[in-house]
PDB file of N, CA and C in Angstrom:
ATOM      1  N   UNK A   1     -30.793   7.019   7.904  1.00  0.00           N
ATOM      2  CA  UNK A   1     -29.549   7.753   8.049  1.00  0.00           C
ATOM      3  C   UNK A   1     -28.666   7.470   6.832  1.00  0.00           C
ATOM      4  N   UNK A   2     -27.980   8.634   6.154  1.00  0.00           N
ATOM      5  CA  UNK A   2     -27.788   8.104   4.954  1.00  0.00           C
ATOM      6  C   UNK A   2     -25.653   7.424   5.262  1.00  0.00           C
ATOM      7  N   UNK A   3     -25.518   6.790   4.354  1.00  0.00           N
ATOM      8  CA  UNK A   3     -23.794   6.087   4.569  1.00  0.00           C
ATOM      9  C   UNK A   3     -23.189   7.800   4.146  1.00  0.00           C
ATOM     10  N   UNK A   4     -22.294   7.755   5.157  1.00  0.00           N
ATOM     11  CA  UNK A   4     -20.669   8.872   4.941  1.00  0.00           C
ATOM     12  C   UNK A   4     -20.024   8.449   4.170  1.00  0.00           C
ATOM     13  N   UNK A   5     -19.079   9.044   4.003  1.00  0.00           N
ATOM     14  CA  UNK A   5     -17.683   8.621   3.491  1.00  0.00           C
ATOM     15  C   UNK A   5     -16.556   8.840   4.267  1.00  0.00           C
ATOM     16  N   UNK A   6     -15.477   8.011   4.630  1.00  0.00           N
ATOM     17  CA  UNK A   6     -14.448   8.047   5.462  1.00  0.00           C
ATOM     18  C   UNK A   6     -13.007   7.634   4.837  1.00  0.00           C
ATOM     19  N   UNK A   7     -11.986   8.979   5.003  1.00  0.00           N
ATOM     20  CA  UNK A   7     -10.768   8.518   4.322  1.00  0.00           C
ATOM     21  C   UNK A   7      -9.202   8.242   5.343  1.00  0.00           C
ATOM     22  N   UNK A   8      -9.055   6.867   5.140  1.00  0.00           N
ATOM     23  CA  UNK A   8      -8.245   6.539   6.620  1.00  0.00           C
ATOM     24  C   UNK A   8      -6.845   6.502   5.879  1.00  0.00           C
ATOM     25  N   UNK A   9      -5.952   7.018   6.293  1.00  0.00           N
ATOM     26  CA  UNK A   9      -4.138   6.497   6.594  1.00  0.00           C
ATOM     27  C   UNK A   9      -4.086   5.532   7.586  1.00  0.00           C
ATOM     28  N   UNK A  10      -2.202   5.086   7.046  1.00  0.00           N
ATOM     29  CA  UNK A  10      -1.376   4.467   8.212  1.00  0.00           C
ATOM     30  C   UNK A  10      -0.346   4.551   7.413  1.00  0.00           C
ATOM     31  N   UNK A  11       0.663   3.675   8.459  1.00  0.00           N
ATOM     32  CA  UNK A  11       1.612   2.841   8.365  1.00  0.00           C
ATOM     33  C   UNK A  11       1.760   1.274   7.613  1.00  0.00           C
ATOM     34  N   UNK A  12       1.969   0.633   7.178  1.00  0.00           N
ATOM     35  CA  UNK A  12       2.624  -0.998   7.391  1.00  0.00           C
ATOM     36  C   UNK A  12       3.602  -1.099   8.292  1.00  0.00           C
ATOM     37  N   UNK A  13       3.536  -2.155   8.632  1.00  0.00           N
ATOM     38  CA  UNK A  13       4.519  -2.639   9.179  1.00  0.00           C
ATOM     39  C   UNK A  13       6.327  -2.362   8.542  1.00  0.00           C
ATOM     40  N   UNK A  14       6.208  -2.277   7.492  1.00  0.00           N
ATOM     41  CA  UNK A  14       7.813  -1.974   6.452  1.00  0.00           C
ATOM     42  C   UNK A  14       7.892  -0.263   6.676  1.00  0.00           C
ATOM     43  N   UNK A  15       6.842   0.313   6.701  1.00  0.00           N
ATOM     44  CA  UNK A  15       7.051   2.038   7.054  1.00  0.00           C
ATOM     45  C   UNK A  15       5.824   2.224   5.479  1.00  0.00           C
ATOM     46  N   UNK A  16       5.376   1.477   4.512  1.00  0.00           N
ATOM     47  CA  UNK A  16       5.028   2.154   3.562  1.00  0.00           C
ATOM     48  C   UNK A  16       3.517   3.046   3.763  1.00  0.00           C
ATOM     49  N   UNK A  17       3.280   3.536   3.124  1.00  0.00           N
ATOM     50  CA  UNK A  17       1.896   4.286   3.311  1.00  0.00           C
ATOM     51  C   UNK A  17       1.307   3.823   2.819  1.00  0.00           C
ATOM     52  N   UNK A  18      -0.056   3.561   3.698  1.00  0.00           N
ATOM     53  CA  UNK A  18      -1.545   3.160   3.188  1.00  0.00           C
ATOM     54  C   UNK A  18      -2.351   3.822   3.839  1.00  0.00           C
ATOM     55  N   UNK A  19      -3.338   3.878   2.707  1.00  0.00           N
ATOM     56  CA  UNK A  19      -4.650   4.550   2.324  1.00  0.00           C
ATOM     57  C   UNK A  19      -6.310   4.382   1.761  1.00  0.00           C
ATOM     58  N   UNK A  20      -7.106   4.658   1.715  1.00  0.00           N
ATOM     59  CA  UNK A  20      -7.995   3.950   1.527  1.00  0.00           C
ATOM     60  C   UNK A  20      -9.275   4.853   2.291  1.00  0.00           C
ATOM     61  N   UNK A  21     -11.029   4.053   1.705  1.00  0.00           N
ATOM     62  CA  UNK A  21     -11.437   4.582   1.969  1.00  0.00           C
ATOM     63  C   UNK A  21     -12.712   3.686   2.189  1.00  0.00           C
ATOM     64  N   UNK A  22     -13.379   4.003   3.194  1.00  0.00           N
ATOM     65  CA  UNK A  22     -14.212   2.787   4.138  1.00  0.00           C
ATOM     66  C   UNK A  22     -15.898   3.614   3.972  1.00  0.00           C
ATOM     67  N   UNK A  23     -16.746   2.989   3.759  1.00  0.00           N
ATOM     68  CA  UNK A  23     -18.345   3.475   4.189  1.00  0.00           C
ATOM     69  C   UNK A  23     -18.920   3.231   4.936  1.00  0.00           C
ATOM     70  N   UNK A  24     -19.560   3.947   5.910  1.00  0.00           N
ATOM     71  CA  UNK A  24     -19.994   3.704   7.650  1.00  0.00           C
ATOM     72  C   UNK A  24     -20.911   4.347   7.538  1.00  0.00           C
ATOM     73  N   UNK A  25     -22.122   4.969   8.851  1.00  0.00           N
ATOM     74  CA  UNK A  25     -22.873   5.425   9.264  1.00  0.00           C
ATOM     75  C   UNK A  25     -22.824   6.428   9.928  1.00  0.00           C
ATOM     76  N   UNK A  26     -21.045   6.210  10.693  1.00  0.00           N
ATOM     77  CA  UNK A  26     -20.881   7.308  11.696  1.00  0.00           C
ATOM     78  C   UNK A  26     -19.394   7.065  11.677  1.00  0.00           C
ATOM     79  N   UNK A  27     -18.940   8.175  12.532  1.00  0.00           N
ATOM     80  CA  UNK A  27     -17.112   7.705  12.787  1.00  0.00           C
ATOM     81  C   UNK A  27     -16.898   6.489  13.682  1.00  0.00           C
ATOM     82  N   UNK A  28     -17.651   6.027  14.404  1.00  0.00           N
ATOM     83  CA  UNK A  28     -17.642   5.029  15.442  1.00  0.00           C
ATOM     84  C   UNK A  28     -17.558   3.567  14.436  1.00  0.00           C
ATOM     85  N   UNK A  29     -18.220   3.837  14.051  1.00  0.00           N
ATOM     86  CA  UNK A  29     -18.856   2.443  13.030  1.00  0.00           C
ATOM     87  C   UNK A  29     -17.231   2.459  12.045  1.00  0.00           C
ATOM     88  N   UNK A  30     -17.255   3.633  11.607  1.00  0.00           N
ATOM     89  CA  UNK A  30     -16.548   3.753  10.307  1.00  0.00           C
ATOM     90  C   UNK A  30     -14.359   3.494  11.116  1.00  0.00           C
ATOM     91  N   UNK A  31     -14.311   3.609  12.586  1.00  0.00           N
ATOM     92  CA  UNK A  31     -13.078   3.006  13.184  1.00  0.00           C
ATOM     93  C   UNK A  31     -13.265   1.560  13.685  1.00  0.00           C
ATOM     94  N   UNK A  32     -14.308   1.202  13.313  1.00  0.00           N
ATOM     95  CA  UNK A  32     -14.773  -0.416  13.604  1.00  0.00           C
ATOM     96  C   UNK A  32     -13.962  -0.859  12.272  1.00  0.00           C
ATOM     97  N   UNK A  33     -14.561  -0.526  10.812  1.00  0.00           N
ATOM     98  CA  UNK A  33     -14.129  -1.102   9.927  1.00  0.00           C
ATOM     99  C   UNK A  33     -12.972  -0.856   9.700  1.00  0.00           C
ATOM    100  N   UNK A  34     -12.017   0.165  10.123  1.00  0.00           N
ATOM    101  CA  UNK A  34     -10.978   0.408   9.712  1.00  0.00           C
ATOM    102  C   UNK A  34      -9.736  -0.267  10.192  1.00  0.00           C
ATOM    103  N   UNK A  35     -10.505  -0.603  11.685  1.00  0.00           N
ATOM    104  CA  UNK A  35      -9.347  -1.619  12.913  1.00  0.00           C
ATOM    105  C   UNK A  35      -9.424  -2.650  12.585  1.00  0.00           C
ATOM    106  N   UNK A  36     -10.469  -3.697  11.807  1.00  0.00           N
ATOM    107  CA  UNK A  36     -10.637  -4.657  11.281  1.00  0.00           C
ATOM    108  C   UNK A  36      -9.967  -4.824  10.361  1.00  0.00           C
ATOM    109  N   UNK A  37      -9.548  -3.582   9.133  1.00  0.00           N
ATOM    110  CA  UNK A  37      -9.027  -3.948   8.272  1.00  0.00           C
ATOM    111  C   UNK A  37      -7.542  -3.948   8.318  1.00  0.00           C
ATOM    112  N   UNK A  38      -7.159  -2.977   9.505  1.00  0.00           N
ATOM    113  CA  UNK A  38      -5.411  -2.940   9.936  1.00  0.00           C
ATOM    114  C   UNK A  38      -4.890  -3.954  10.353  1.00  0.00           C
ATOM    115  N   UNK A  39      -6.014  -5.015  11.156  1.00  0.00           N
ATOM    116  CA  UNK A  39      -5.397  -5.796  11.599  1.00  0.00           C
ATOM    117  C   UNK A  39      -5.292  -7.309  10.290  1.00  0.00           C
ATOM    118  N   UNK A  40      -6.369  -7.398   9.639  1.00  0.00           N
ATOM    119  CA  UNK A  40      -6.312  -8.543   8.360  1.00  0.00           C
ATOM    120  C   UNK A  40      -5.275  -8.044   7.601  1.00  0.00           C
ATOM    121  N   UNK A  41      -4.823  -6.803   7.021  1.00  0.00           N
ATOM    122  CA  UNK A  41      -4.152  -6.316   6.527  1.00  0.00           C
ATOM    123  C   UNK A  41      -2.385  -5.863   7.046  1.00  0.00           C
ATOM    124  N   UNK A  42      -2.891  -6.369   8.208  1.00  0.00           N
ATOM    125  CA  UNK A  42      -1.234  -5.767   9.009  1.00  0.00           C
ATOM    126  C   UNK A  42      -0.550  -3.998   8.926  1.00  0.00           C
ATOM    127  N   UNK A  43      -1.373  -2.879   9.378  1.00  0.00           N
ATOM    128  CA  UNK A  43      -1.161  -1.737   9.006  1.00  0.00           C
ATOM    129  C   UNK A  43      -1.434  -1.051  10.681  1.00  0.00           C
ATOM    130  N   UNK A  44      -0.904   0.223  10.412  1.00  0.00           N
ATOM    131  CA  UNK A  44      -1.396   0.540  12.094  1.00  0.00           C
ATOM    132  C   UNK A  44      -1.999   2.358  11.155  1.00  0.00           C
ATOM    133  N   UNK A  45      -3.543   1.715  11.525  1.00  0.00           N
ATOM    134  CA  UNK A  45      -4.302   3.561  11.356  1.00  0.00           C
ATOM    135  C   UNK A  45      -3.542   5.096  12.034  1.00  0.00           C
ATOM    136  N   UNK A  46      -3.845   5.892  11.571  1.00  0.00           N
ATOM    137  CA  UNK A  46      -3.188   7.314  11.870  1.00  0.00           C
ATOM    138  C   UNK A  46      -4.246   8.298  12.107  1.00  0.00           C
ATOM    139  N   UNK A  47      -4.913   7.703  10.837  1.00  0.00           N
ATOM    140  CA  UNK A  47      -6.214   9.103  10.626  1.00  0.00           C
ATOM    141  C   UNK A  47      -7.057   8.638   9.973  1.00  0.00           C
ATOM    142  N   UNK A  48      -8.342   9.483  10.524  1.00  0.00           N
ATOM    143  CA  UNK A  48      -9.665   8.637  10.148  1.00  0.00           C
ATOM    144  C   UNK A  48     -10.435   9.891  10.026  1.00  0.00           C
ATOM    145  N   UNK A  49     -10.736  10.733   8.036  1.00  0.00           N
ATOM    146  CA  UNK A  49     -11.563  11.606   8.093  1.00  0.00           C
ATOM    147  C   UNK A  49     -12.569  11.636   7.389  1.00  0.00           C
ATOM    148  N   UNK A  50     -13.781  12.564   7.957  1.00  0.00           N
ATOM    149  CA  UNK A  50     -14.768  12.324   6.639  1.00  0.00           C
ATOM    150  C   UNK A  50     -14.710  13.172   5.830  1.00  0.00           C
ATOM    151  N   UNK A  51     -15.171  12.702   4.703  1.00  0.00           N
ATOM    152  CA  UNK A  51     -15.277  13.512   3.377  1.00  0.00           C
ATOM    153  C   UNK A  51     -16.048  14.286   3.638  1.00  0.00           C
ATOM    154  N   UNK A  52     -15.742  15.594   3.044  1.00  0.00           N
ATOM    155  CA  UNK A  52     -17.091  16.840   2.915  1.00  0.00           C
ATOM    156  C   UNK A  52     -17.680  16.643   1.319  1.00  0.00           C
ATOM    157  N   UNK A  53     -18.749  17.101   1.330  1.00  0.00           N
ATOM    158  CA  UNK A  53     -19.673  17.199   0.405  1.00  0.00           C
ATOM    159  C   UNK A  53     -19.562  18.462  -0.327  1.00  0.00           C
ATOM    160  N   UNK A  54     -19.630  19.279  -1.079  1.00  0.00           N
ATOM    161  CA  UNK A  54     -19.616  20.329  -1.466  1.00  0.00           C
ATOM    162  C   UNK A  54     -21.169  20.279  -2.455  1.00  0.00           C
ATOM    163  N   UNK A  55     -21.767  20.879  -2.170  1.00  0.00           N
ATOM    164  CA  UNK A  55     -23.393  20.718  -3.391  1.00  0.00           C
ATOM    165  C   UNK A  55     -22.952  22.042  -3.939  1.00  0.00           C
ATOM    166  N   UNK A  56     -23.571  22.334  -5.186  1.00  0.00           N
ATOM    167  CA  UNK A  56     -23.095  23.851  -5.905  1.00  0.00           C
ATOM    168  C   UNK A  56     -23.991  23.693  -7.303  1.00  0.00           C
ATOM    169  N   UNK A  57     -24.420  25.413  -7.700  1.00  0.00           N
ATOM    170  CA  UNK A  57     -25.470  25.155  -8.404  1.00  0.00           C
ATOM    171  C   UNK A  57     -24.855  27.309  -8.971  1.00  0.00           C
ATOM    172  N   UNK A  58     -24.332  26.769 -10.466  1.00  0.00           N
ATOM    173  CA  UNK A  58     -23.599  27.813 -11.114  1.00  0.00           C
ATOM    174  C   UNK A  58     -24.602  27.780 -13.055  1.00  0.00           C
ATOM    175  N   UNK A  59     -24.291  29.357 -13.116  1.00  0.00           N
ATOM    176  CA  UNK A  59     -25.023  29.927 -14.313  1.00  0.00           C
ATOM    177  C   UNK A  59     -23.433  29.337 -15.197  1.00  0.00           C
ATOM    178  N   UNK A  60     -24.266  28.832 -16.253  1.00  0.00           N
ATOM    179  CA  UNK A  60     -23.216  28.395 -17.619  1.00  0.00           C
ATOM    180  C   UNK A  60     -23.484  29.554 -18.371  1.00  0.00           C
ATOM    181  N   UNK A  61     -22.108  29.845 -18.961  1.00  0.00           N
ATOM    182  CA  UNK A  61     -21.953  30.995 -19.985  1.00  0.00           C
ATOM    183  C   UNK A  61     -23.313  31.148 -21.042  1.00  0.00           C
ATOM    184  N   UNK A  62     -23.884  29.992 -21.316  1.00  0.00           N
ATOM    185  CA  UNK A  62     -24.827  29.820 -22.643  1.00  0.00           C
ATOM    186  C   UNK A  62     -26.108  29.848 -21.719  1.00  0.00           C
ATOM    187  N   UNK A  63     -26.008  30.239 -20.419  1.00  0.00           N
ATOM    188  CA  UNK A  63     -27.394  30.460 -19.493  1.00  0.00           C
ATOM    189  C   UNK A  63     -28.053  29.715 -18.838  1.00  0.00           C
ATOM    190  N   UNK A  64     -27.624  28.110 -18.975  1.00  0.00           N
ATOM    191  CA  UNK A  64     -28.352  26.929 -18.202  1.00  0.00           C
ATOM    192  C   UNK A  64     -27.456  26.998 -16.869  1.00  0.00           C
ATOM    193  N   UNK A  65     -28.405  26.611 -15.756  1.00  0.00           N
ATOM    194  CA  UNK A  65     -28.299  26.292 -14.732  1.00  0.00           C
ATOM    195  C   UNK A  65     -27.294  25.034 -14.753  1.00  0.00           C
ATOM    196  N   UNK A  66     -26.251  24.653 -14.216  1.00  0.00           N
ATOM    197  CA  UNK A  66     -26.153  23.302 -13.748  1.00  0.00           C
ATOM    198  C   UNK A  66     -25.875  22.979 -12.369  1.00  0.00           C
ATOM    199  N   UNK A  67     -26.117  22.272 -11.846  1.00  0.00           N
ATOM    200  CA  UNK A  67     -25.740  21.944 -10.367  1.00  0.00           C
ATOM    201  C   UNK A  67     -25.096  20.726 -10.284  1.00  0.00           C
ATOM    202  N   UNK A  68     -24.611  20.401  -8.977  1.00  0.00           N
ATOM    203  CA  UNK A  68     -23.779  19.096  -8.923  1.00  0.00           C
ATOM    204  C   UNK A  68     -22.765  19.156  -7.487  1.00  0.00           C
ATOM    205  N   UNK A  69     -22.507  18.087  -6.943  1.00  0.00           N
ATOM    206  CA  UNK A  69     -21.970  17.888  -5.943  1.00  0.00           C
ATOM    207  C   UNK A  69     -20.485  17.472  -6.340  1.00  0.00           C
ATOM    208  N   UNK A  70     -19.642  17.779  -5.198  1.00  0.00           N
ATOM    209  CA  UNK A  70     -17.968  17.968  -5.572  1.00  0.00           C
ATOM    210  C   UNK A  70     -17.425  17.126  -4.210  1.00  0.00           C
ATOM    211  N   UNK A  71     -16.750  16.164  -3.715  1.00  0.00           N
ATOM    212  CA  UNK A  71     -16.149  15.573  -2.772  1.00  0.00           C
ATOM    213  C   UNK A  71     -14.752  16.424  -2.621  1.00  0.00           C
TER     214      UNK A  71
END
């Protein structure tokens, strides 16, 4: 199963914003690491999303193929 990508908010405790971004297996796994880190860190989570992938495969003006993936 290959690792996601997961991009979490919050709070601190002072009101400031934090952000950040955790690697899991699944969303389950990936609010394991994130509650772990609110609490070592002192922050309260908001949102917990995964990244999309975008794959894409476009003609260059000079005629080569290129392809490539976009987050």
């Amino acid at each position: 199963m290959a690792i996601k990508e997961f991009k979490f908010s919050g709070t601190s405790r002072v009101g400031q914003p934090v952000q950040g971004t955790v690697f899991a297996q699944n969303k389950r796994a990936a609010n394991k690491k994130v509650a772990t880190l609110a609490e070592r860190h002192a922050f309260r989570p908001l949102e917990i999303q995964q990244r999309d992938i975008y794959i894409y495969k476009v003609r260059h003006p000079n005629g080569k193929i290129v392809q490539g993936e976009q987050k």
